[in-house]
Protein backbone atom coordinates (compact mmCIF):
# COMPACT_ATOMS: atom_id res chain seq x y z
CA UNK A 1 0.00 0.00 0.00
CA UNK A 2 1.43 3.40 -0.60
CA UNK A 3 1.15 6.15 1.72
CA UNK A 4 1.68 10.11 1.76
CA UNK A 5 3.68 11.96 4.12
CA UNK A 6 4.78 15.35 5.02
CA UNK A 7 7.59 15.56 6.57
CA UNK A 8 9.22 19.21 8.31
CA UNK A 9 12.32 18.24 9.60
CA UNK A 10 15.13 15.80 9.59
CA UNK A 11 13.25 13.76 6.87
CA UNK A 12 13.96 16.78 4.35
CA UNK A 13 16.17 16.72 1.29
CA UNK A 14 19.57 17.59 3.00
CA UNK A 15 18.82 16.94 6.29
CA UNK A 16 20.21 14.28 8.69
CA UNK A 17 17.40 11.57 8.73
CA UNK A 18 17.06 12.06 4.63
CA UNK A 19 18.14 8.26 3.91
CA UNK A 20 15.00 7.30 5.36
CA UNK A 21 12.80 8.22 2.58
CA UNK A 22 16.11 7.97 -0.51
CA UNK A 23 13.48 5.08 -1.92
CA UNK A 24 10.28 7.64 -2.19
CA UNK A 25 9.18 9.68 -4.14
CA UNK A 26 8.82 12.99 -3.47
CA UNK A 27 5.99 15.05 -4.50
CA UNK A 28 6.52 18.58 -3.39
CA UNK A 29 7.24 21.40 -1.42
CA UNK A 30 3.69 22.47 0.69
CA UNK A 31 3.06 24.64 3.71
CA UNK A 32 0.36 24.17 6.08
CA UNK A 33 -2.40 26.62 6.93
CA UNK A 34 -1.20 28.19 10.30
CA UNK A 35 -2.61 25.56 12.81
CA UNK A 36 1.14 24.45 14.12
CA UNK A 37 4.23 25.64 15.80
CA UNK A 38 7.46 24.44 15.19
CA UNK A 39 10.01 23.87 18.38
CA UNK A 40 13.58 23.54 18.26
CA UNK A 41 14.34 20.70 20.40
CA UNK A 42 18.04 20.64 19.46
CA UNK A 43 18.83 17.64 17.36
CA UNK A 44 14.88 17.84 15.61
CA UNK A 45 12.24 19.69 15.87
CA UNK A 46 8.46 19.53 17.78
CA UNK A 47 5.36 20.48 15.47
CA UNK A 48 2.62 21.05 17.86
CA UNK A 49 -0.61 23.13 17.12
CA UNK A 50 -0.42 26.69 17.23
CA UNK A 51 -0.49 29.24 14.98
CA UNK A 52 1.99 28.48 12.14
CA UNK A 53 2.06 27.68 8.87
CA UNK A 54 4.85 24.88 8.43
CA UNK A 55 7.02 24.65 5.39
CA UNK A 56 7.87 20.69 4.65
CA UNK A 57 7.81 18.17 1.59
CA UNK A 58 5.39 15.63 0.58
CA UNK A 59 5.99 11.99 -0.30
CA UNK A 60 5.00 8.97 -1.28
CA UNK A 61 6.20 5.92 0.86
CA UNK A 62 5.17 2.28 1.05
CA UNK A 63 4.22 0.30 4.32
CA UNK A 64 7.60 -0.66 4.72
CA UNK A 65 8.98 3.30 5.13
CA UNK A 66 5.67 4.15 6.72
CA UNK A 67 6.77 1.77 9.84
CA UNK A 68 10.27 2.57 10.02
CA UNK A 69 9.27 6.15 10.10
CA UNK A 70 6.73 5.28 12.96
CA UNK A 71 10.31 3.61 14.64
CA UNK A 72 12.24 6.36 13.91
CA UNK A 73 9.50 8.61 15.56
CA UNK A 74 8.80 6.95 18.38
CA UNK A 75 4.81 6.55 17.28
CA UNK A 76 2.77 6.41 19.56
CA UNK A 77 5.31 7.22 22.55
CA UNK A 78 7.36 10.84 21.37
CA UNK A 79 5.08 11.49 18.44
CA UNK A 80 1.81 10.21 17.01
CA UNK A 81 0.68 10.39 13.31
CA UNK A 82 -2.02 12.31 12.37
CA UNK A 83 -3.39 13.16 8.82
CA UNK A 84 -3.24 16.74 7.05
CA UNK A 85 -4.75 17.75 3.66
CA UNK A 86 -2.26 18.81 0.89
CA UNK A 87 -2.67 19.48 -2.99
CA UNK A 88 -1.12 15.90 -3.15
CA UNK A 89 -3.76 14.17 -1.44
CA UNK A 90 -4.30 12.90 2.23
CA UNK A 91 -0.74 12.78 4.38
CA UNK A 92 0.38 11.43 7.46
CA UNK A 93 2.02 14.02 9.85
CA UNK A 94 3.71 13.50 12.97
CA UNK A 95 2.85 15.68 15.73
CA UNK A 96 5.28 15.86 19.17
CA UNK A 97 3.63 15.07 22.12
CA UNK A 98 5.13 16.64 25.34
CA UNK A 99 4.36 19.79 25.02
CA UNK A 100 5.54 20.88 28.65
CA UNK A 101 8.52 23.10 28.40
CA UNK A 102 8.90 23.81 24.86
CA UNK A 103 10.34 27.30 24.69
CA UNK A 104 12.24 27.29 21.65
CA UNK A 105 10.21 28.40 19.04
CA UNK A 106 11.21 28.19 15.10
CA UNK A 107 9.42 31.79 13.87
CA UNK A 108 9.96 31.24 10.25
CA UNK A 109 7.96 27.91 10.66
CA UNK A 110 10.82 26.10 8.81
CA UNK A 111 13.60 23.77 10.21
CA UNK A 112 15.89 24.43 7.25
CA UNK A 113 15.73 27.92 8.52
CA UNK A 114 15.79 27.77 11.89
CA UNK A 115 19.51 28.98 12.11
């Protein structure tokens, strides 16, 4: 089965966690309507809702990627998947769960930016 998945983060062309999706195929570029905020949390970042658009990339995955994503996400324990509307169809999105302390807010709403 093949899935869709926006990713906002590590997962992004260039970025350290990349490899994960080298198989897919990616669709696009897409930002969300501003229902999120983006936290630093040093080595990745924390989408939680707020008031945000996010700026991320699309792709198409099978079940295989799909699970190792979940592992690599710690689904349902750090992060849980929930799904977002795109121009590409239906996508999974992880959302960050502890949202106690997060003070570290990305403004531009992009983690290829966030320096």
């Amino acid at each position: 089965m093949q899935h869709l998945v926006f990713v906002y983060g590590t997962l992004r062309q260039g970025e350290s966690n990349h490899h994960f999706l080298s198989e897919s195929e990616l669709l696009g570029r897409f930002e969300t309507q501003p229902v999120f905020a983006l936290h630093d949390l040093g080595p990745y970042p924390g989408l939680i809702a707020g008031h945000q658009s996010i700026v991320g990339e699309v792709y198409r995955v099978d079940d295989e990627t799909l699970a190792k994503l979940d592992i690599l996400e710690d689904v349902p324990v750090e992060y849980r998947r929930e799904s977002l509307v795109t121009p590409f169809g239906t996508a999974w999105i992880y959302i960050y769960q502890d949202t106690g302390g997060l003070d570290s807010l990305i403004e531009s709403g992009d983690w290829c930016q966030r320096i």
